[in-house]
Protein backbone atom coordinates (compact mmCIF):
# COMPACT_ATOMS: atom_id res chain seq x y z
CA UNK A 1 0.00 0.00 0.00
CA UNK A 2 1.67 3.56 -0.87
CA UNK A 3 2.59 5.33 1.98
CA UNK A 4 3.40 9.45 2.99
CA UNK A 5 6.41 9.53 0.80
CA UNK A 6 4.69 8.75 -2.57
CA UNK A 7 1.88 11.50 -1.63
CA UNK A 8 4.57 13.75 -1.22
CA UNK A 9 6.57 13.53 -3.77
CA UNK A 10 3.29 13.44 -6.43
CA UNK A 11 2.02 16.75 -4.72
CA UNK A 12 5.43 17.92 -4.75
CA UNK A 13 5.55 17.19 -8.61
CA UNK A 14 2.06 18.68 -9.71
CA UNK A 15 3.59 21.74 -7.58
CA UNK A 16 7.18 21.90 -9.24
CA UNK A 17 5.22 22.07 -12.86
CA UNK A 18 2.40 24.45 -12.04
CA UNK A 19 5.85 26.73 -10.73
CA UNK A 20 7.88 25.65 -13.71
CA UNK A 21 5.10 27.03 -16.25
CA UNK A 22 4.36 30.28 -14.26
CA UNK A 23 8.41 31.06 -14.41
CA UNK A 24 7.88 30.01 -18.46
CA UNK A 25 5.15 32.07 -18.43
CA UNK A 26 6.45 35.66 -16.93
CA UNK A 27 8.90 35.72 -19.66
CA UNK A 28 7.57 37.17 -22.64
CA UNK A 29 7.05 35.03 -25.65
CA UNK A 30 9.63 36.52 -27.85
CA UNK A 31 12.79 35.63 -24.79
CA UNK A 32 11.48 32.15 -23.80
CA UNK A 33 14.08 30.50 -26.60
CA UNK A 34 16.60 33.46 -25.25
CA UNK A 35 20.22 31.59 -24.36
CA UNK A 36 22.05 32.83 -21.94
CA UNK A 37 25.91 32.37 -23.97
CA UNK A 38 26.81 30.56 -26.64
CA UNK A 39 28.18 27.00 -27.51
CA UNK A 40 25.10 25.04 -25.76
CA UNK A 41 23.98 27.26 -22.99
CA UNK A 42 19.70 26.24 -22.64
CA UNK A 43 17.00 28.48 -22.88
CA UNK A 44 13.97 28.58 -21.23
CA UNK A 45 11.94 26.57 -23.69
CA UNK A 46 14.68 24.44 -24.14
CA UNK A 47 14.23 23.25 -20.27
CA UNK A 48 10.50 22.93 -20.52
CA UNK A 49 11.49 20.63 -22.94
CA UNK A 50 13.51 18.21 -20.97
CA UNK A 51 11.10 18.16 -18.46
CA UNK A 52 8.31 16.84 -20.44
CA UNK A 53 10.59 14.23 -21.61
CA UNK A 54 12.06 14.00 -17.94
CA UNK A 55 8.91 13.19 -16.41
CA UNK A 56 7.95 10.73 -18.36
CA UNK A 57 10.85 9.04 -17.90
CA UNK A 58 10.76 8.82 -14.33
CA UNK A 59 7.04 7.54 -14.60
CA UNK A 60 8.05 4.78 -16.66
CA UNK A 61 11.09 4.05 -14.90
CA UNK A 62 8.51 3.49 -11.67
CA UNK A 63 5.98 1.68 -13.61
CA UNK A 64 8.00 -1.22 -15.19
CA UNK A 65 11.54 -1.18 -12.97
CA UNK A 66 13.43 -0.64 -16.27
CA UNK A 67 15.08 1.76 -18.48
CA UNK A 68 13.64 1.53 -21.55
CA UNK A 69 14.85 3.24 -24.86
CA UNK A 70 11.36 4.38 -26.67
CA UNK A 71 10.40 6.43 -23.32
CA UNK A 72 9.43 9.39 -25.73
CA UNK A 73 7.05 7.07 -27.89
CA UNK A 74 5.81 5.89 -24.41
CA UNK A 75 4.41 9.74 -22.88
CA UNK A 76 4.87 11.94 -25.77
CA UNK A 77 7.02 14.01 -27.47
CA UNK A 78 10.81 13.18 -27.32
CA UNK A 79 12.45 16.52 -26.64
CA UNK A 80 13.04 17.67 -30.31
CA UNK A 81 9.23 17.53 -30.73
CA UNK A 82 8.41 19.33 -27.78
CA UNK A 83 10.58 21.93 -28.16
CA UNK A 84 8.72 22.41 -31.74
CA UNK A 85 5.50 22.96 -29.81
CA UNK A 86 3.60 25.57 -29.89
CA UNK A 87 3.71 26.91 -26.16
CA UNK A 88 0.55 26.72 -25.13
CA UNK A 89 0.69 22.99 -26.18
CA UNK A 90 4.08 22.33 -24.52
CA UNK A 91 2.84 23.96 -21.17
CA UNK A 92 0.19 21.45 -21.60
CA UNK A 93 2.26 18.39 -22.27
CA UNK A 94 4.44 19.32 -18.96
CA UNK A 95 0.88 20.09 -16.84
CA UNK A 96 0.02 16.08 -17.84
CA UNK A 97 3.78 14.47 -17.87
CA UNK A 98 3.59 15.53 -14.01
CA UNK A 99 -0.06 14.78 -13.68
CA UNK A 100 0.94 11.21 -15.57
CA UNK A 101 3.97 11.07 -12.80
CA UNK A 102 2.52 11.73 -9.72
CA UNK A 103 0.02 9.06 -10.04
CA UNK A 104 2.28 6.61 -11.17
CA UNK A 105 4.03 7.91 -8.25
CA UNK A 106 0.88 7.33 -5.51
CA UNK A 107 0.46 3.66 -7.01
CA UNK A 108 3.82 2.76 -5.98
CA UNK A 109 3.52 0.58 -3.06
CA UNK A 110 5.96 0.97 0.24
CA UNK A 111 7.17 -2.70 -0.16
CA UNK A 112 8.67 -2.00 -3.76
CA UNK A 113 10.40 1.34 -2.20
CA UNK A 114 13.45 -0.53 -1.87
CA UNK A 115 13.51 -1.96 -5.13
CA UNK A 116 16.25 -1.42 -7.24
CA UNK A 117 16.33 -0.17 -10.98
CA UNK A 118 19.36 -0.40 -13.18
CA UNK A 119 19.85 2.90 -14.47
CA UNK A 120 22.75 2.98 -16.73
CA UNK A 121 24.18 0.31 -14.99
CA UNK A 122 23.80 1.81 -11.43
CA UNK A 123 21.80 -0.02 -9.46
CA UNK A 124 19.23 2.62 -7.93
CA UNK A 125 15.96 2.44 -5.19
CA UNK A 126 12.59 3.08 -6.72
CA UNK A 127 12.42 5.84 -3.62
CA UNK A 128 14.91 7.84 -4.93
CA UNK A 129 14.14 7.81 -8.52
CA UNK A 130 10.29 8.84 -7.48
CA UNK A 131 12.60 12.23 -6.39
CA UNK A 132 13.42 12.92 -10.05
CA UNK A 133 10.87 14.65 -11.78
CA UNK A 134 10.52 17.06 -9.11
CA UNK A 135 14.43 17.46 -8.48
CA UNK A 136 14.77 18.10 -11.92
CA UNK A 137 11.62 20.62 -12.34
CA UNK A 138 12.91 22.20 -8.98
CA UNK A 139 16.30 22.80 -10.93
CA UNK A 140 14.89 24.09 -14.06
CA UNK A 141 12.62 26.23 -12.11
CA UNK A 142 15.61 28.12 -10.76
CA UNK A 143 17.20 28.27 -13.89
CA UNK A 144 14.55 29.92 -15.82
CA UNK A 145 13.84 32.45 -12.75
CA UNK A 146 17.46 33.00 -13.27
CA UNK A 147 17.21 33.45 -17.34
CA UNK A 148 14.19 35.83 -16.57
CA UNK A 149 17.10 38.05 -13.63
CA UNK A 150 19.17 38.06 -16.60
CA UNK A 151 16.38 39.85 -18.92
CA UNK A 152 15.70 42.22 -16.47
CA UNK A 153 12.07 40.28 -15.82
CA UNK A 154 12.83 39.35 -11.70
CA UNK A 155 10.25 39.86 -9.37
């Protein structure tokens, strides 16, 4: 039967996307594919991006205890498609890779918490890759809010 920690960490996901997209969303449209410096340095968009891909990684990752290579056929886009979105679509396709997450999250039960997945060869607990897709919203979140200090667009 899930437990606290898998109620958690899906609230805390729902929350780190519904914080993700207002960050996206204070910058204006025409600065959300700004970068930073050249030679690879990620825009905004670009890290919306990776965490639509991101999160449904992590939910697959809890559902079948594997890594799997066609993730992105799995949940959606792979990150070249939804950076091609249209914003109001890509928002969207974060919103339910989180909402898609966090229930995959709840259904995990406490007995598999220990369970180990090998992810790229490291043998890792189920507990702490249910941390992931908020760890790595969390991150972007500060990175954006950052990319919108650097525009002049802090709050």
């Amino acid at each position: 039967m899930p437990g606290p920690l898998q109620a958690f960490l899906a609230d805390a996901t729902v929350k780190a996307a519904a914080e993700l997209t207002a960050a996206y969303e204070r910058l204006p449209e025409d600065q959300r594919n700004w970068s930073p410096a050249e030679g690879g340095a990620r825009s905004s968009r670009d890290q919306i991006a990776e965490c639509v891909v991101s999160n449904g990684y992590v939910a697959e990752q809890a559902r079948v205890r594997e890594v799997r290579p066609d993730v992105g056929e799995t949940y959606g886009p792979d990150k070249a498609a939804a950076f091609a979105l249209a914003d109001a679509e890509l928002l969207s396709h974060l919103a339910q890779s989180a909402h898609h997450c966090a229930e995959t999250i709840r259904a995990v039960p406490d007995s598999d918490l220990g369970v180990h997945v090998d992810v790229f060869g490291e043998p890792t607990p189920l507990s702490e890759i249910m941390v992931v897709a908020f760890w790595n919203m969390t991150y972007h979140l500060g990175q954006v809010n950052y990319i919108a200090s650097l525009l002049g667009h802090s709050e």
